[in-house]
Protein backbone atom coordinates (compact mmCIF):
# COMPACT_ATOMS: atom_id res chain seq x y z
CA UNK A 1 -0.54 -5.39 -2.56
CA UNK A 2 -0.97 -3.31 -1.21
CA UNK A 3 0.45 -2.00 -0.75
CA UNK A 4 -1.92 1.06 0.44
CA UNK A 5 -2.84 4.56 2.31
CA UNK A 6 -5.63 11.37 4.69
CA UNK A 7 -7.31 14.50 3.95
CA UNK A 8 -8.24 17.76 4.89
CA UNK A 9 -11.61 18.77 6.42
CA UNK A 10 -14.18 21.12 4.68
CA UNK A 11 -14.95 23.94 6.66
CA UNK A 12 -18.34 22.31 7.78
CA UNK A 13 -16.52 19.59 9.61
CA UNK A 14 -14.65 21.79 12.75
CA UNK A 15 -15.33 24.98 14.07
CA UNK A 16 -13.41 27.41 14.17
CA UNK A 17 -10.60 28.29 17.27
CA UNK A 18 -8.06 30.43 17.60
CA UNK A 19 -4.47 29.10 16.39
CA UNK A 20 -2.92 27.57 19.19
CA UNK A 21 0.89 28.25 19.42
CA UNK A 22 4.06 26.35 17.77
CA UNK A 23 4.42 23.61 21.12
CA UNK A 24 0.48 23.04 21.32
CA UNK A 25 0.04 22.72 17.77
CA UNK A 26 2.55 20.16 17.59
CA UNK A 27 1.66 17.72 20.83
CA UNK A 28 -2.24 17.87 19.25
CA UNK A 29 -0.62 17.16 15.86
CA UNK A 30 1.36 13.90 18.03
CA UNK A 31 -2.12 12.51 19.56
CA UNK A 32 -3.66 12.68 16.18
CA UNK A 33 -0.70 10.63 14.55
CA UNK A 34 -0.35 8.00 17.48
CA UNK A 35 -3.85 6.28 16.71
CA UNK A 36 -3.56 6.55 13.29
CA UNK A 37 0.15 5.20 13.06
CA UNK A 38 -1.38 1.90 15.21
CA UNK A 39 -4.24 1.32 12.59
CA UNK A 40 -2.58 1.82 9.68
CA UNK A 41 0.30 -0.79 10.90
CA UNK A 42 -2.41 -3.12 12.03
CA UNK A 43 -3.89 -2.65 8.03
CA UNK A 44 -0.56 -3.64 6.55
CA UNK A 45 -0.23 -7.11 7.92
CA UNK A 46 -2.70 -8.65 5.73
CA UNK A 47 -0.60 -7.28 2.66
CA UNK A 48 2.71 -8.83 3.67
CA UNK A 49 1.12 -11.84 4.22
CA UNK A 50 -0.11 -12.12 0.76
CA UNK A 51 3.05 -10.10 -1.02
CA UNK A 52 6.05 -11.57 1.01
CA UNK A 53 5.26 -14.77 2.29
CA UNK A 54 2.62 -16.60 -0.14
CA UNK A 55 4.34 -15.99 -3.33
CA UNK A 56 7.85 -17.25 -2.11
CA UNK A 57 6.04 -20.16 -0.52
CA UNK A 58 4.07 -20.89 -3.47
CA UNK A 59 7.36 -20.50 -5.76
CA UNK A 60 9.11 -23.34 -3.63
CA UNK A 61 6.47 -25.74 -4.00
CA UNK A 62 6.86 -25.21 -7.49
CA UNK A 63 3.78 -23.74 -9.10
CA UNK A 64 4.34 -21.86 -12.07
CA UNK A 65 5.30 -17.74 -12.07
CA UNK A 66 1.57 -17.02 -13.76
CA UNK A 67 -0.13 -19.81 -11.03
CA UNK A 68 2.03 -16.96 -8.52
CA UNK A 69 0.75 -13.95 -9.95
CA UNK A 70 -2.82 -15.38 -10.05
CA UNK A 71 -2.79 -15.75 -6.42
CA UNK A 72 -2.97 -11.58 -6.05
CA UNK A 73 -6.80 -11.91 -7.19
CA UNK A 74 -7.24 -12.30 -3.87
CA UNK A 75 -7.06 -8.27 -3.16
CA UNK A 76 -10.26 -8.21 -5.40
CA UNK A 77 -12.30 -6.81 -2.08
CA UNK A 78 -9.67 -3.54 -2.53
CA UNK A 79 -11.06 -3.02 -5.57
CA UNK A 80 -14.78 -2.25 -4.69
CA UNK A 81 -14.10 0.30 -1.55
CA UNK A 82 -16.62 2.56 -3.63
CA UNK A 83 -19.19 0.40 -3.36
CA UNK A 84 -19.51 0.58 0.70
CA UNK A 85 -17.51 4.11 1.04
CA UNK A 86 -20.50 6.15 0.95
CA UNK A 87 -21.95 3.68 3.20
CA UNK A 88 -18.92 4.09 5.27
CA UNK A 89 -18.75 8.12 4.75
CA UNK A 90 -22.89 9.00 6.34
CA UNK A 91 -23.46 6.57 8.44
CA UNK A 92 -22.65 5.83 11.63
CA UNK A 93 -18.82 6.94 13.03
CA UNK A 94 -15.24 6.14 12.52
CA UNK A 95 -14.57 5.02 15.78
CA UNK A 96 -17.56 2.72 15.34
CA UNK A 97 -16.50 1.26 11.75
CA UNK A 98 -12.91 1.15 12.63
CA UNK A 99 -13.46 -1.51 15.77
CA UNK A 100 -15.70 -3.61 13.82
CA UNK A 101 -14.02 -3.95 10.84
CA UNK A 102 -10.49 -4.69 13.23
CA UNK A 103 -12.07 -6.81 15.76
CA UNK A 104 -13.54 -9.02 12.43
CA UNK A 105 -9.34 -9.22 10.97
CA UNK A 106 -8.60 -10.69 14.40
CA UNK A 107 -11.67 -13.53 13.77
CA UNK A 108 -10.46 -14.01 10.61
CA UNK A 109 -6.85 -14.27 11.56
CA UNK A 110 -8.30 -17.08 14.58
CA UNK A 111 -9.53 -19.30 12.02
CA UNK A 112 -6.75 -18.96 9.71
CA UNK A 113 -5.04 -20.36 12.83
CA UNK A 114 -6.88 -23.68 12.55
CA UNK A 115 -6.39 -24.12 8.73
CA UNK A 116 -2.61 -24.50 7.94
CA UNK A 117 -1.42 -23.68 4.55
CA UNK A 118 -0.78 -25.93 1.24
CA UNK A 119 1.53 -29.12 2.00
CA UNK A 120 4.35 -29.56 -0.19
CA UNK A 121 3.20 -31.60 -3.66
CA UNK A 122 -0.39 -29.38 -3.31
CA UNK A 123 -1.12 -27.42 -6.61
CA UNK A 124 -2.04 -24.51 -4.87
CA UNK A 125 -3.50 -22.59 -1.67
CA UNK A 126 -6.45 -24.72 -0.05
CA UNK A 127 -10.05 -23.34 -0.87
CA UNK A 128 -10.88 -22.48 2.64
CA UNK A 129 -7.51 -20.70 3.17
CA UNK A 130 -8.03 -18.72 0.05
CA UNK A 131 -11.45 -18.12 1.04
CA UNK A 132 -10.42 -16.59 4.71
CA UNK A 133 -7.39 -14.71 2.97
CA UNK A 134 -10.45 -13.07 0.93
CA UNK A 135 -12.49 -12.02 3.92
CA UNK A 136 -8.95 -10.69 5.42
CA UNK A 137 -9.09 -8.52 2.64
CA UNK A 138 -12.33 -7.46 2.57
CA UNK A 139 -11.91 -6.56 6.68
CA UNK A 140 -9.44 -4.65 5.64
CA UNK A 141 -10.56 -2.61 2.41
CA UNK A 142 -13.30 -1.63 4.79
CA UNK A 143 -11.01 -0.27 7.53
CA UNK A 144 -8.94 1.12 4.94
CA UNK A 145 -12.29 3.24 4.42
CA UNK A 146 -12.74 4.07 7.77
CA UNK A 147 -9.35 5.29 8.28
CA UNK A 148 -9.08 7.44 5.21
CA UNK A 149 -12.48 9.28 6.74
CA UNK A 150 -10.47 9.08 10.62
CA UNK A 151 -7.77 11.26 8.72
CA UNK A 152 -10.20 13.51 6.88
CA UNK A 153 -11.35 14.37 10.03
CA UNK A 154 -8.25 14.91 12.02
CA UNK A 155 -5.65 16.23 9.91
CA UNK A 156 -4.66 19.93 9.32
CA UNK A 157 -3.47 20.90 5.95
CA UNK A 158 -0.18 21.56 7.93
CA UNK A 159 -0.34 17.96 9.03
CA UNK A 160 -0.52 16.54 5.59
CA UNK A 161 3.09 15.87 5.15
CA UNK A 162 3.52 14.47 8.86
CA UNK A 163 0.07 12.56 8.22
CA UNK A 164 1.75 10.90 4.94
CA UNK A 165 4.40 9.65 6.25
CA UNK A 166 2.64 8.14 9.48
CA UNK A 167 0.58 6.32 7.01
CA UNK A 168 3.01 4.88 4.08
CA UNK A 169 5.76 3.98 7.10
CA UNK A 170 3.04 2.30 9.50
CA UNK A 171 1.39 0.54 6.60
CA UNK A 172 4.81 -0.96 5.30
CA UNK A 173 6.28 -1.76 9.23
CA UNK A 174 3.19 -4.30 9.20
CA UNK A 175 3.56 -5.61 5.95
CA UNK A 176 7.32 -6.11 6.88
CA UNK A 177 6.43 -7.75 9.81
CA UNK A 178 3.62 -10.20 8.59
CA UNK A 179 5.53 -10.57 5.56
CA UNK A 180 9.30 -10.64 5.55
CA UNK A 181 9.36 -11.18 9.04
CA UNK A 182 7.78 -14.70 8.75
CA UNK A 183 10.16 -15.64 6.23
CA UNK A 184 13.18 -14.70 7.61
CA UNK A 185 11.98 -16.53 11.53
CA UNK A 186 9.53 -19.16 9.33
CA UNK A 187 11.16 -22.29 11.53
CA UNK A 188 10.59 -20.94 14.88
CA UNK A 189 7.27 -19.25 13.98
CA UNK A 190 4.68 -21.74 13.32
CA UNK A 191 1.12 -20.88 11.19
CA UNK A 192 -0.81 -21.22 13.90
CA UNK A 193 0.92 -19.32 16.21
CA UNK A 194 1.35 -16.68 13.79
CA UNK A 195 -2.11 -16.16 13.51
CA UNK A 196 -2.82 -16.34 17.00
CA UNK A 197 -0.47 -14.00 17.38
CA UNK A 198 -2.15 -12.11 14.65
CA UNK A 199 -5.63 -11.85 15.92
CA UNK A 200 -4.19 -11.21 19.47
CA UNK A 201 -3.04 -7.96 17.86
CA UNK A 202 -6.12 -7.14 15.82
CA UNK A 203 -8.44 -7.37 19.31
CA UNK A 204 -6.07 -5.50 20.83
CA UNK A 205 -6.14 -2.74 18.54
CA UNK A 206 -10.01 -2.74 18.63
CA UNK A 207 -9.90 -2.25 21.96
CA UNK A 208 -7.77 0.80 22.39
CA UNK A 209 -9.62 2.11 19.14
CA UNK A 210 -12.72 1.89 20.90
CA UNK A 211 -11.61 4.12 23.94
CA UNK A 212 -8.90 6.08 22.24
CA UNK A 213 -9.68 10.14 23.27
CA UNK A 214 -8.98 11.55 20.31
CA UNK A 215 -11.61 9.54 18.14
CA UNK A 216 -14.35 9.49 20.79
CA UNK A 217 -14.27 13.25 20.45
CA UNK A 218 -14.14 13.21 16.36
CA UNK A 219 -16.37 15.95 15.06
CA UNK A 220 -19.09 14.92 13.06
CA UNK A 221 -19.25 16.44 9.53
CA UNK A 222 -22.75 18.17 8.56
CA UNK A 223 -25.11 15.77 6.38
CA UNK A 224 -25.91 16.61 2.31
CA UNK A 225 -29.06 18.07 1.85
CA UNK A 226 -29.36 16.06 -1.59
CA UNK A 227 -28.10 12.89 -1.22
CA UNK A 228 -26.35 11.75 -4.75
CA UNK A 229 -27.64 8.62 -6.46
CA UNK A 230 -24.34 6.26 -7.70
CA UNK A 231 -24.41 7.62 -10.85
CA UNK A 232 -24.21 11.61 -10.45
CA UNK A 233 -22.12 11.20 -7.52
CA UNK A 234 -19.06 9.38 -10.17
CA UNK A 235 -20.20 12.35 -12.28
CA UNK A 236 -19.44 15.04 -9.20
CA UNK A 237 -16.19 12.87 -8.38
CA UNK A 238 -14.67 13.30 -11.41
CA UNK A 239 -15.30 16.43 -12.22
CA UNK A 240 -13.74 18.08 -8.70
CA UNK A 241 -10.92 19.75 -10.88
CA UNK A 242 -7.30 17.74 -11.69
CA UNK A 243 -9.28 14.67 -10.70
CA UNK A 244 -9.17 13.12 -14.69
CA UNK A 245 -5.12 13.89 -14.47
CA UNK A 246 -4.79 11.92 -11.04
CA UNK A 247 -7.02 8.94 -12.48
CA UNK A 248 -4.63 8.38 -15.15
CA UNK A 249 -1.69 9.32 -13.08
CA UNK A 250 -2.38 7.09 -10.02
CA UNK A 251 -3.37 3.68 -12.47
CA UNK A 252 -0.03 4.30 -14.53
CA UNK A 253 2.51 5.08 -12.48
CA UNK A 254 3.50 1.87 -10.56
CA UNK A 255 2.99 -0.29 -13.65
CA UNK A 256 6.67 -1.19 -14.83
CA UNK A 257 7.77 -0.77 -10.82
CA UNK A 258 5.04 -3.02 -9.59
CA UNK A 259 5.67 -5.85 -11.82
CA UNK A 260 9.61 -5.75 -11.76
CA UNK A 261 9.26 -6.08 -7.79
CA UNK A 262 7.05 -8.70 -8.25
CA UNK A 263 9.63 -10.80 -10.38
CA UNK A 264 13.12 -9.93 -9.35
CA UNK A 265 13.12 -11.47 -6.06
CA UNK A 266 11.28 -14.79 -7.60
CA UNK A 267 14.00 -15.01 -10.26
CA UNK A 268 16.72 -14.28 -7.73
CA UNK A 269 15.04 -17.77 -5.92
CA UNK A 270 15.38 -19.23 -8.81
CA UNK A 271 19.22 -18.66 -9.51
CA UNK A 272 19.72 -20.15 -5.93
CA UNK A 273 19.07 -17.50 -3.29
CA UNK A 274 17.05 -19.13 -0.25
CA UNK A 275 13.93 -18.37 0.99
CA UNK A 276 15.02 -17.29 4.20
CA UNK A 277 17.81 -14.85 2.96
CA UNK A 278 15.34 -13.63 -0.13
CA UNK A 279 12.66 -12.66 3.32
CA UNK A 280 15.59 -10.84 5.29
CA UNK A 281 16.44 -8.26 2.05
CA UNK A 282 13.32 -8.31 0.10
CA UNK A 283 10.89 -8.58 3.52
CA UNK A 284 12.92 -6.74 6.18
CA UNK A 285 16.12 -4.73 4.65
CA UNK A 286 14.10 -3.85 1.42
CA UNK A 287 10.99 -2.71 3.55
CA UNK A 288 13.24 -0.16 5.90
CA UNK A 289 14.60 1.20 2.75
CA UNK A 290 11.27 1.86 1.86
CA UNK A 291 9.90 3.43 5.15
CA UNK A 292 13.00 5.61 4.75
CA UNK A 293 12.20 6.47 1.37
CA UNK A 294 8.34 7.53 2.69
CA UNK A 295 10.42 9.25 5.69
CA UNK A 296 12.29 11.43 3.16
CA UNK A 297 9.58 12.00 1.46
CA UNK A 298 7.71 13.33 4.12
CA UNK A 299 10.55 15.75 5.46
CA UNK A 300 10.87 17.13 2.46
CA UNK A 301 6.91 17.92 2.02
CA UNK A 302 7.23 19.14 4.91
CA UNK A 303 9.48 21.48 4.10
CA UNK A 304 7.15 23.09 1.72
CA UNK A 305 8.71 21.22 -1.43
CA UNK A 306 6.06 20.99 -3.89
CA UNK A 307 5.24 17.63 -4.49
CA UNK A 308 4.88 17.60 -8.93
CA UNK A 309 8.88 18.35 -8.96
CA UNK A 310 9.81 16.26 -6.25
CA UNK A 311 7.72 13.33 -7.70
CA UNK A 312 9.56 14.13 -11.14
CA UNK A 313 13.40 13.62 -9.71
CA UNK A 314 11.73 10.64 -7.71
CA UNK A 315 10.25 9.35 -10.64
CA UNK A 316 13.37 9.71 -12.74
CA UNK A 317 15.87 8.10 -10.29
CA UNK A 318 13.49 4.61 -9.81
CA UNK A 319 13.83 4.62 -13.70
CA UNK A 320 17.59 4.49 -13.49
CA UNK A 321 17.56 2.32 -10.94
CA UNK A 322 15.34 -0.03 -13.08
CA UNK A 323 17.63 0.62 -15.83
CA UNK A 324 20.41 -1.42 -13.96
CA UNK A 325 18.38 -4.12 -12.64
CA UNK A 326 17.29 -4.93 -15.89
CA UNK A 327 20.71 -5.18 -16.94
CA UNK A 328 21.34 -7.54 -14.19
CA UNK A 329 18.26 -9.63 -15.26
CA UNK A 330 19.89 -9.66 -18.92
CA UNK A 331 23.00 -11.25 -17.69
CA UNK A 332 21.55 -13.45 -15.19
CA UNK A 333 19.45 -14.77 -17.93
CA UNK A 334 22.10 -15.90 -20.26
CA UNK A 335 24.17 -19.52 -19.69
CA UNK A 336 26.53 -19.63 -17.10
CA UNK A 337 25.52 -16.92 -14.97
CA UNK A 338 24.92 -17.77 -11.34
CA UNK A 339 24.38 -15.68 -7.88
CA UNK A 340 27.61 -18.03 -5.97
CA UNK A 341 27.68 -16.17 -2.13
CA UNK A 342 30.11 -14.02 -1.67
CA UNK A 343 30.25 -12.40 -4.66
CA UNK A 344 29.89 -8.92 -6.33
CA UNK A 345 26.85 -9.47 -8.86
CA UNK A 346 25.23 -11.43 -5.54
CA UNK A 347 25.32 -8.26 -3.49
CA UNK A 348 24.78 -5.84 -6.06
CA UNK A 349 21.14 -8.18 -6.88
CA UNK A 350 20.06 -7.86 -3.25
CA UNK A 351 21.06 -4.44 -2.27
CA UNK A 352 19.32 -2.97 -5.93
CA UNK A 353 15.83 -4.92 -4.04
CA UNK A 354 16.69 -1.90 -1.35
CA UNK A 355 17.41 0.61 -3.61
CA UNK A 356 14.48 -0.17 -5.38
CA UNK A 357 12.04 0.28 -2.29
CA UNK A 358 13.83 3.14 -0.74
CA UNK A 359 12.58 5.24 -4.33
CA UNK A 360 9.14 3.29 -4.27
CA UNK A 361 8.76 4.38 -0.89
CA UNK A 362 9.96 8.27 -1.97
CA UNK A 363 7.49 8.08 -4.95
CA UNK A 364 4.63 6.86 -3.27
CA UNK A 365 4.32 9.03 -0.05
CA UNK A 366 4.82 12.09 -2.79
CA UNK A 367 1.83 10.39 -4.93
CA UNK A 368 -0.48 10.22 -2.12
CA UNK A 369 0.36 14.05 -0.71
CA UNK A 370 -0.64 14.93 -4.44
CA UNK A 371 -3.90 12.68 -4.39
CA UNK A 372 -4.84 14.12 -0.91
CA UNK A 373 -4.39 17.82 -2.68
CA UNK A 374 -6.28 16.32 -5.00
CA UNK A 375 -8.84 15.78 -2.78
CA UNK A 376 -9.16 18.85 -0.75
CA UNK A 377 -10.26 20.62 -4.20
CA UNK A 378 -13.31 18.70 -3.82
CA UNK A 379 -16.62 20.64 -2.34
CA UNK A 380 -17.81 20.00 1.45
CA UNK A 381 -20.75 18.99 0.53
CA UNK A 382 -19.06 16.24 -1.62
CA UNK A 383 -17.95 13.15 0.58
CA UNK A 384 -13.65 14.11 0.67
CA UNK A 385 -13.21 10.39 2.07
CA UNK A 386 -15.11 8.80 -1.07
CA UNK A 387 -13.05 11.30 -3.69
CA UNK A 388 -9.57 9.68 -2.04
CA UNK A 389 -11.32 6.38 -2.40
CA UNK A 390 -12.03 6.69 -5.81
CA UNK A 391 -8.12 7.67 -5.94
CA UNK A 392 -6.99 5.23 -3.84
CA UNK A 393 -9.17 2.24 -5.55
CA UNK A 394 -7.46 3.56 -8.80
CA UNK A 395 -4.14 3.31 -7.55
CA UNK A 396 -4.55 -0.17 -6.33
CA UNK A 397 -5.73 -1.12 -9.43
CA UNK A 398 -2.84 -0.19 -11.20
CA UNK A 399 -0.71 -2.37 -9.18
CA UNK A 400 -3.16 -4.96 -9.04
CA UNK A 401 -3.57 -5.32 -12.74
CA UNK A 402 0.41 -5.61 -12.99
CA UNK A 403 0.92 -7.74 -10.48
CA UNK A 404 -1.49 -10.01 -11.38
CA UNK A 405 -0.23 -10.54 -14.91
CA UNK A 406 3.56 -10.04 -14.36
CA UNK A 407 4.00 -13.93 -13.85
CA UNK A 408 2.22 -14.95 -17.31
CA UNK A 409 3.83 -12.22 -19.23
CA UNK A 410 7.21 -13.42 -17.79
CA UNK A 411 6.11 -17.11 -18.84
CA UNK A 412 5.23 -16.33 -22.79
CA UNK A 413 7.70 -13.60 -23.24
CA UNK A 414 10.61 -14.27 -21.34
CA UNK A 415 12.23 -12.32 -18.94
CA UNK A 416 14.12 -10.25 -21.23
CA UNK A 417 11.61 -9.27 -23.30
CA UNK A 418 9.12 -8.89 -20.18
CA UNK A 419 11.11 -6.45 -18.53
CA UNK A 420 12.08 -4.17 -21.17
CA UNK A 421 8.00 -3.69 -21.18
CA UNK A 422 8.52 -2.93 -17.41
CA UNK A 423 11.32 -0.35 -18.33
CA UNK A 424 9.17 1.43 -21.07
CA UNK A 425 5.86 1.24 -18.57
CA UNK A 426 8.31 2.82 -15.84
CA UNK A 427 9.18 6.28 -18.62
CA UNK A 428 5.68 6.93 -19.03
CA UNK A 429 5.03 8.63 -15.79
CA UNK A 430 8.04 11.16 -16.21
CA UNK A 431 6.14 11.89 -19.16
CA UNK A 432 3.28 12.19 -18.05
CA UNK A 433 3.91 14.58 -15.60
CA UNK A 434 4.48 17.33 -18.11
CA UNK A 435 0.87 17.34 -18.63
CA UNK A 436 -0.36 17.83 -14.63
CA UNK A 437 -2.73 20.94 -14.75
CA UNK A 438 -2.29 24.07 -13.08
CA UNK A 439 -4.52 23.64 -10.10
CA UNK A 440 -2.21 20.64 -8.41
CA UNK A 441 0.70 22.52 -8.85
């Protein structure tokens, strides 16, 4: 799930310096991005654990799609950010949150090393691995905290574009590479060593976050006079202006996309594509269509496009890409139909995963430049980090909720009738857009 995701600081967080010129501006802009780019990789690689490799591994052992879905309960920590953000957000620093919370993935990741994962004829993941994949998760939700302050502290509203891309393309690099990776090298890559490797990585990050310049001279932001209780600060959240339109926005509009990507490639498995190949497109080739998807995206922000009518031709294309893959479900469903190599239908299944992720990766980056702006409407003396929390939480949700219950609505629906739902959940957000208020635009 994750699937994933950098703000702008109130004037009470830096003080003020004359504008440096176009070649200064843009090597500060580079030492920002570098840290961030190596945390927010290191932060995907619990996701593509869970998204590429359990379900297909799961699948082949032959537990049922909803016994699948089910297994995405385990992102539950992502879901309760808000309840240790403020915690996060006024006290103590980034630098200091962002090295514990890493240098506690790589512990996790050691024992994970020890406990391999279910053996074929098991019903299901082993308690103790589940348990450890659930204090992965909640490692990470809380360095997914710490970095959104990190970037609320660094970035420039210049550097929000820049700063979005960074952060969807590093994110999905280390999903790819925890996820799809494994699949496609599973024989030569043991558990173990995998998770060696893994916690090699996560130390090592903690390390150079610990000493890296540019976060050991992070400014610290001015404290709140009037601490807000739980309560009125929801109340402040959600009234910083287009916040209600974002909520709605950011829980809808991965819905029908979330749960068709969820399905498709376990479907595909089941008309007789292998494991291995299904990880090479749908872990690695699907993945760089996406991070070139966020890269376009990005560019084109950067090129002062604003992001509501980019996210509406964005949002417009994934439905008519989603139009022909259901087609393709609705013929691979019926008797007969088969995915024999080398042939057209075969290639046109795996290259619509890519297609699919190249305009999820578009859509997102755009989604998140609009929650940041989003964001930035909220008061200084309002934690910015908790408001894109909120968002963020919100948005994972969404996804969540989907694929969580993708599997059992494929198993007492059928996959015809299940994605048609998908289609009609995908239509909503072009429609939706139409109603975006003034102040986002």
């Amino acid at each position: 799930m994750p699937p994933r995701p950098a703000l702008n600081p109130g004037p009470a967080t830096r003080a003020w310096a004359p504008a440096p010129g176009p070649a200064p501006r843009l090597l500060a802009m580079r030492w920002k991005l570098l840290p961030l780019a190596g945390l927010y990789l290191v932060q995907g690689l619990p996701y593509g654990l869970q998204s590429g490799l359990l379900p297909v591994l799961l699948r082949a052992r032959g537990l049922s799609l909803t016994r699948v879905g089910l297994a995405k309960a385990l992102y539950a920590p992502w879901l309760f950010k808000l309840v240790w953000a403020p915690l996060v957000d006024t006290r103590g620093s980034p630098r200091a949150w962002l090295t514990l919370s890493t240098a506690a993935l790589g512990l996790v990741c050691g024992l994970l090393a020890s406990h391999p994962p279910a053996a074929a004829g098991q019903a299901g993941l082993p308690v103790t691995v589940a348990g450890l994949l659930l204090l992965l998760n909640l490692a990470a939700a809380v360095q997914d905290v710490a970095l959104d302050m990190l970037a609320v502290r660094l970035l420039e509203p210049t550097e929000l574009g820049p700063g979005n891309t960074v952060q969807v393309v590093a994110y999905k690099l280390g999903a790819v590479l925890a996820g799809g990776g494994l699949l496609a090298f599973g024989p030569t890559l043991s558990w173990p060593r995998l998770f060696l490797l893994l916690a090699a990585t996560y130390w090592l990050a903690a390390a150079l976050t610990w000493v890296a310049p540019a976060l050991r001279q992070l400014p610290t932001p001015l404290p709140s006079e009037h601490p807000r209780h739980t309560l009125h600060l929801g109340q402040d959240l959600l009234a910083v202006p287009g916040t209600l339109w974002t909520v709605g926005f950011v829980l809808t509009y991965k819905l029908g996309e979330q749960g068709t990507s969820g399905l498709f490639p376990l479907l595909l498995l089941d008309c007789g594509i292998s494991a291995p190949e299904l990880g090479l497109w749908n872990g690695v080739g699907a993945v760089a269509c996406s991070i070139a998807g966020s890269s376009l995206g990005g560019a084109l922000l950067a090129r002062r496009r604003q992001p509501l009518p980019l996210l509406k031709s964005a949002l417009q294309f994934r439905l008519g890409g989603l139009a022909c893959q259901t087609a393709m479900l609705f013929h691979l469903d019926s008797p007969g139909a088969s995915l024999a190599p080398c042939t057209v239908l075969r290639g046109t299944a795996l290259l619509s995963l890519c297609l699919q992720h190249f305009l999820g990766g578009l859509v997102t980056t755009t989604t998140f430049t609009l929650m940041m702006r989003c964001s930035q409407l909220a008061p200084s003396a309002l934690q910015q980090a908790t408001h894109y929390s909120l968002l963020a939480t919100l948005e994972l949700l969404g996804k969540l909720l989907m694929g969580t219950l993708a599997g059992a609505l494929a198993d007492s629906l059928g996959p015809r009738l299940c994605f048609s739902v998908f289609l009609a959940l995908s239509a909503a957000p072009v429609l939706y857009l139409g109603l975006a208020p003034s102040t986002l635009a």
